[in-house]
N, C-alpha and C. Protein backbone atom coordinates (compact mmCIF):
# COMPACT_ATOMS: atom_id res chain seq x y z
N UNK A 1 0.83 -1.20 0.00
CA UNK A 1 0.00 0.00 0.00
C UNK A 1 0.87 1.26 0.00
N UNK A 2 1.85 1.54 0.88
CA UNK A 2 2.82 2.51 1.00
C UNK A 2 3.55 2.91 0.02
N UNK A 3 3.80 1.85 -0.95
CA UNK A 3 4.64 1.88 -2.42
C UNK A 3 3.81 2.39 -3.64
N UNK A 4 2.53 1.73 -3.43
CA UNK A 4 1.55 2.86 -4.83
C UNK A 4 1.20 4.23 -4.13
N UNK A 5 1.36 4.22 -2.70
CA UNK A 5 1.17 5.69 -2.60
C UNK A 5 2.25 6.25 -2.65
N UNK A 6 3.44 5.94 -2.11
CA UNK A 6 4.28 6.65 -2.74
C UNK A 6 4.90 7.01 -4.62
N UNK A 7 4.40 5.45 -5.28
CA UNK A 7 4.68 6.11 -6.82
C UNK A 7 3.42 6.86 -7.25
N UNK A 8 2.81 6.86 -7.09
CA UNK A 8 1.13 7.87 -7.13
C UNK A 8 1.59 9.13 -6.74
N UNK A 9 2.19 9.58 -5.42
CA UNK A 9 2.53 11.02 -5.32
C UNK A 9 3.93 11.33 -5.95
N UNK A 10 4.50 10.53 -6.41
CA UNK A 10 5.97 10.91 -7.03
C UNK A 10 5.77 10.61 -8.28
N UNK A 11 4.80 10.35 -9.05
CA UNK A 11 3.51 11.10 -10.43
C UNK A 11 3.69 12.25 -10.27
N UNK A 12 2.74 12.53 -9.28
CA UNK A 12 2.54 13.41 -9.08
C UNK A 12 2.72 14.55 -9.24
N UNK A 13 4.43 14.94 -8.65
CA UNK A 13 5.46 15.50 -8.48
C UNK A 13 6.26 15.74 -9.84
N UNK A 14 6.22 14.79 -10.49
CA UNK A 14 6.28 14.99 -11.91
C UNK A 14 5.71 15.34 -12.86
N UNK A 15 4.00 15.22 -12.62
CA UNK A 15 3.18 16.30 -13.56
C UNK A 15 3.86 17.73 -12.77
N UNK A 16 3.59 17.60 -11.86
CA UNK A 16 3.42 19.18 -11.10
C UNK A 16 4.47 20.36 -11.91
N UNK A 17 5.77 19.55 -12.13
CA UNK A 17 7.02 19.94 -12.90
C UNK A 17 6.65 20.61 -14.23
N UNK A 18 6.16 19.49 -14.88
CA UNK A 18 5.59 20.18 -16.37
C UNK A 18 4.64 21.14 -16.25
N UNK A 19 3.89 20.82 -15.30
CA UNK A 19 2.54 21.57 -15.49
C UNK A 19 1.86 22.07 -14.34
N UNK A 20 1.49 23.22 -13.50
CA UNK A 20 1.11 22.99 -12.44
C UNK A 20 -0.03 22.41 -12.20
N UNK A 21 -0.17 21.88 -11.35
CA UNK A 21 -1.71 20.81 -10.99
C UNK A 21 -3.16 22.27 -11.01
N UNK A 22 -2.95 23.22 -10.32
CA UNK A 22 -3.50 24.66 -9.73
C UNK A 22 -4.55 24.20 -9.08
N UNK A 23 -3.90 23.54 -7.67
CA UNK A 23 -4.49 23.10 -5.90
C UNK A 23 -4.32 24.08 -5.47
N UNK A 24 -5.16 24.48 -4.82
CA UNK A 24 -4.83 25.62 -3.83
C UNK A 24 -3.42 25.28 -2.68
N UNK A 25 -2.54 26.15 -3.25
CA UNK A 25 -1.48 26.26 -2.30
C UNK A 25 -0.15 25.22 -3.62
N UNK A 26 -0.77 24.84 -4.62
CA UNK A 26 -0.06 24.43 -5.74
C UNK A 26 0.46 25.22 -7.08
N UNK A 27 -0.07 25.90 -6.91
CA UNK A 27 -0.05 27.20 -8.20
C UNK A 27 0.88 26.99 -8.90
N UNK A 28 2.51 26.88 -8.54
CA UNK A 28 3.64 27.36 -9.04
C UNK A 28 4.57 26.14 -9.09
N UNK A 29 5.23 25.69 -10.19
CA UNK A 29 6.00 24.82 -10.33
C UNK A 29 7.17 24.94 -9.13
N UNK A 30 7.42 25.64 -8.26
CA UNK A 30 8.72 25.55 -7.60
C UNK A 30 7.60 25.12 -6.16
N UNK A 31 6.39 24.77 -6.19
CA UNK A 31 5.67 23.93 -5.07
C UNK A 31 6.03 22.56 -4.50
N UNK A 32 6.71 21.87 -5.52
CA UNK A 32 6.52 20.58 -5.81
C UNK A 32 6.72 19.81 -4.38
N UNK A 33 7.74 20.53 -3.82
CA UNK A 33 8.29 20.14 -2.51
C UNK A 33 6.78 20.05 -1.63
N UNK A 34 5.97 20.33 -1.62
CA UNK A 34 4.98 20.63 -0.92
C UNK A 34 4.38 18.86 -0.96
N UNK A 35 4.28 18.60 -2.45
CA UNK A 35 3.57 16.99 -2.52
C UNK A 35 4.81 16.22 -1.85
N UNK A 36 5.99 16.40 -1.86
CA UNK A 36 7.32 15.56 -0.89
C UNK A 36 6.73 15.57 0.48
N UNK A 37 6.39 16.37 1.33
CA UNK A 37 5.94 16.81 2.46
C UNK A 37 4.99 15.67 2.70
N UNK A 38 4.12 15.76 1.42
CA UNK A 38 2.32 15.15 2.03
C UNK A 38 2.85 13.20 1.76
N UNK A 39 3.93 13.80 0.89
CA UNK A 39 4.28 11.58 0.57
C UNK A 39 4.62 11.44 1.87
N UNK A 40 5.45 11.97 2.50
CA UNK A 40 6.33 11.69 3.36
C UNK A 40 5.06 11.18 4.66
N UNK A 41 4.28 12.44 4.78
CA UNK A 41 3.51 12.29 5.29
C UNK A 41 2.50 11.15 5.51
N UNK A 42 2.13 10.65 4.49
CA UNK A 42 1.54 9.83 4.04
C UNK A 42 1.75 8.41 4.17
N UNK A 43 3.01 7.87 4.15
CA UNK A 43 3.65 7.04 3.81
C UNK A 43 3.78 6.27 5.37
N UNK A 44 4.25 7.96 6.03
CA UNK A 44 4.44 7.39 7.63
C UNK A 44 3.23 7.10 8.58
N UNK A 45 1.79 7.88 8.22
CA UNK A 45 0.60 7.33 8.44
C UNK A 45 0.55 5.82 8.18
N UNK A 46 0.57 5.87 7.16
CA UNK A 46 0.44 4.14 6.51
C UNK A 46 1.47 3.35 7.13
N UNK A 47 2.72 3.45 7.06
CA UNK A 47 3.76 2.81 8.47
C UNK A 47 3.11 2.29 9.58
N UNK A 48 2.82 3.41 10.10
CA UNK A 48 2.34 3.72 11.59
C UNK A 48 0.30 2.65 12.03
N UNK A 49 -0.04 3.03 11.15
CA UNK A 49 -1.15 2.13 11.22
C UNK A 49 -0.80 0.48 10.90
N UNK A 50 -0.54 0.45 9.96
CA UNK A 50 0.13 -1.22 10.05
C UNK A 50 0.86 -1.47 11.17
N UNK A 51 1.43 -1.18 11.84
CA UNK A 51 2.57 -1.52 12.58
C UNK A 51 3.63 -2.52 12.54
N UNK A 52 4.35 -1.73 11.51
CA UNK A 52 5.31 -2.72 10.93
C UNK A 52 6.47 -2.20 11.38
């Protein structure tokens, strides 16, 4: 589960590059770091609930 969410937001991160997504608080290609934040985020939720 942790691995398609992480290649799903690191997509992501790669449209965002070409193109901006325009999320609120996404506007600008130099955002991208922002979806790094929410993987990271994300990833360690999903960690943390499994308890692995």
């Amino acid at each position: 589960m942790s691995k398609i969410l992480l290649l799903l937001i690191l997509a992501m991160m790669i449209v965002h590059l070409i193109k901006p997504l325009g999320l609120p608080g996404l506007k600008r290609r130099s955002d991208f770091w922002k979806l790094a934040l929410i993987a990271l985020a994300a990833v360690s939720l999903t960690i943390l609930l499994r308890g692995e």
